[in-house]
C-alpha atoms as a PDB file:
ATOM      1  CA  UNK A   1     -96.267   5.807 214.456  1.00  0.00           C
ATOM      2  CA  UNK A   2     -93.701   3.390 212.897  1.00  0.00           C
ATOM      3  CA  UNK A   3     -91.626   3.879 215.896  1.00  0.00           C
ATOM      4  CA  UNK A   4     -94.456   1.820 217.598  1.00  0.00           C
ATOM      5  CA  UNK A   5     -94.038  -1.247 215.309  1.00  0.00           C
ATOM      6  CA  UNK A   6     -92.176  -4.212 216.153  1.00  0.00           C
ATOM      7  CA  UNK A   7     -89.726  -4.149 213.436  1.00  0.00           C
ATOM      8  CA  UNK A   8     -86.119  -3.593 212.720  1.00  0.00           C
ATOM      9  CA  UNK A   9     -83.747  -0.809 212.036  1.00  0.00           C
ATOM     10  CA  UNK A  10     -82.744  -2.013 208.838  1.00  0.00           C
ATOM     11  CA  UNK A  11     -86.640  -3.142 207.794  1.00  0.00           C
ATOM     12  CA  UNK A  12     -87.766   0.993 208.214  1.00  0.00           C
ATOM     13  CA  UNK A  13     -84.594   1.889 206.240  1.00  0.00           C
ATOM     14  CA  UNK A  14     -85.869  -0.660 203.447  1.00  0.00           C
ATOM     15  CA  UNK A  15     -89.739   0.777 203.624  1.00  0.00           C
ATOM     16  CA  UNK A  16     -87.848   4.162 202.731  1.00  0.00           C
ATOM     17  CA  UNK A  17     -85.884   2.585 200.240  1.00  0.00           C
ATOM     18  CA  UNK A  18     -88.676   1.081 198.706  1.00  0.00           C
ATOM     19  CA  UNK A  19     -91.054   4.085 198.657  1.00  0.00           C
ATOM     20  CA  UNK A  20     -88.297   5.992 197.076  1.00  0.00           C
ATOM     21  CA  UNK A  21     -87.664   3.784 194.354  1.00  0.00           C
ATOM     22  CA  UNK A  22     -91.428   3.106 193.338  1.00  0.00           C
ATOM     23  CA  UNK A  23     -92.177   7.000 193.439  1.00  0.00           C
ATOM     24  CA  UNK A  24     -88.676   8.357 190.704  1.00  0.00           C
ATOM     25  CA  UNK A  25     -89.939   5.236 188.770  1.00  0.00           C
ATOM     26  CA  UNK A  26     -93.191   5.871 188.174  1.00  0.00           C
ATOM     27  CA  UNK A  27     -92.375   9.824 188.313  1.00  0.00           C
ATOM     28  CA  UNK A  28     -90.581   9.273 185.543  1.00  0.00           C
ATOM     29  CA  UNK A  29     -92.703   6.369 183.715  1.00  0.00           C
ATOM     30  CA  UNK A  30     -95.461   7.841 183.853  1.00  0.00           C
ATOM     31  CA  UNK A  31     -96.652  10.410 180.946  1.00  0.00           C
ATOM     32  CA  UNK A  32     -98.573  13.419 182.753  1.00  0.00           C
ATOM     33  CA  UNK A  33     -98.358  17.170 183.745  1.00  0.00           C
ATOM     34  CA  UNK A  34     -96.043  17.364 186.160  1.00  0.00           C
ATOM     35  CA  UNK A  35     -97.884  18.169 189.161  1.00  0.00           C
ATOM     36  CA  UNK A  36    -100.140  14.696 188.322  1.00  0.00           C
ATOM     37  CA  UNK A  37     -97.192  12.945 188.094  1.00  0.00           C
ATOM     38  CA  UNK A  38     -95.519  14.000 191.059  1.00  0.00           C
ATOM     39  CA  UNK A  39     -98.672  13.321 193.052  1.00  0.00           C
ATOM     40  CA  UNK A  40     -99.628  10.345 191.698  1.00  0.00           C
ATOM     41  CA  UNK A  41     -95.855   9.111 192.292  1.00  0.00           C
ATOM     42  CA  UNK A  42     -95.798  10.409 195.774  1.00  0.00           C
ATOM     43  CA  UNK A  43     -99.382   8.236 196.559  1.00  0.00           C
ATOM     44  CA  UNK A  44     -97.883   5.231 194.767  1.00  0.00           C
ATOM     45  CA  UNK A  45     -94.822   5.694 196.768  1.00  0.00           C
ATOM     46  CA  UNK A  46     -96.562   5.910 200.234  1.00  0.00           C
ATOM     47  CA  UNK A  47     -98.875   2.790 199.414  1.00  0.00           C
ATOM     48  CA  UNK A  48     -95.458   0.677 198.183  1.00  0.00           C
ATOM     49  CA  UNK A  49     -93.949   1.237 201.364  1.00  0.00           C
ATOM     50  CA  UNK A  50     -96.914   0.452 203.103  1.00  0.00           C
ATOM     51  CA  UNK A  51     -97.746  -3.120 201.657  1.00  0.00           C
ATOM     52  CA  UNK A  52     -93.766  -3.667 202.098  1.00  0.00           C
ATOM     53  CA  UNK A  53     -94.056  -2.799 205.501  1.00  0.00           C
ATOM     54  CA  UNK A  54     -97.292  -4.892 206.377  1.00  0.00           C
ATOM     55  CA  UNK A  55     -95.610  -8.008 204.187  1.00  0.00           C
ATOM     56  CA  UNK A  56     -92.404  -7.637 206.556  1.00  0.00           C
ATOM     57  CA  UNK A  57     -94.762  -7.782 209.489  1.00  0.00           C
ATOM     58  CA  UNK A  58     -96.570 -10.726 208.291  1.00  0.00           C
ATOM     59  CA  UNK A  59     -93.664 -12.837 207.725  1.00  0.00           C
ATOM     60  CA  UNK A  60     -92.210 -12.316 211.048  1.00  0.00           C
ATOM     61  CA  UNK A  61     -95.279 -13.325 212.857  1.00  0.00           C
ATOM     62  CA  UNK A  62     -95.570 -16.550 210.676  1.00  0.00           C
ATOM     63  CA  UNK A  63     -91.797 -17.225 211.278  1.00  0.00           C
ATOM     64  CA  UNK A  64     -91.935 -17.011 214.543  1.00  0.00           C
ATOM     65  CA  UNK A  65     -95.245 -18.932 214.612  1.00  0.00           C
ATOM     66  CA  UNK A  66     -93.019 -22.047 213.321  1.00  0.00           C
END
């Protein structure tokens, strides 16, 4: 599905990056069972890289629009 997107090689290695990042930190920040946390860190994760990846995509169409 992402391969479909018009975006960069390096911007889907930074949507990874990102998602990784958000889901350790709020693994670890947040103060649950561990199967809550994990979950809850893996949805968090998913949605960060998600608004990353639709901000990237936003920005290149209004760059280009100018």
């Amino acid at each position: 599905m992402i391969d479909g997107l018009p975006i960069e090689e390096r911007d889907r290695r930074n949507v990874l990056v990102v998602a990784a990042i958000m889901t350790v930190f709020i693994a670890i920040a947040l103060d649950e069972p561990p199967v809550a946390r994990f979950v809850a860190a893996a949805i968090m994760g998913v949605f960060s890289g998600i608004v990353y990846l639709v901000v990237t995509l936003l920005l290149k169409r209004v760059i280009d629009a100018y």
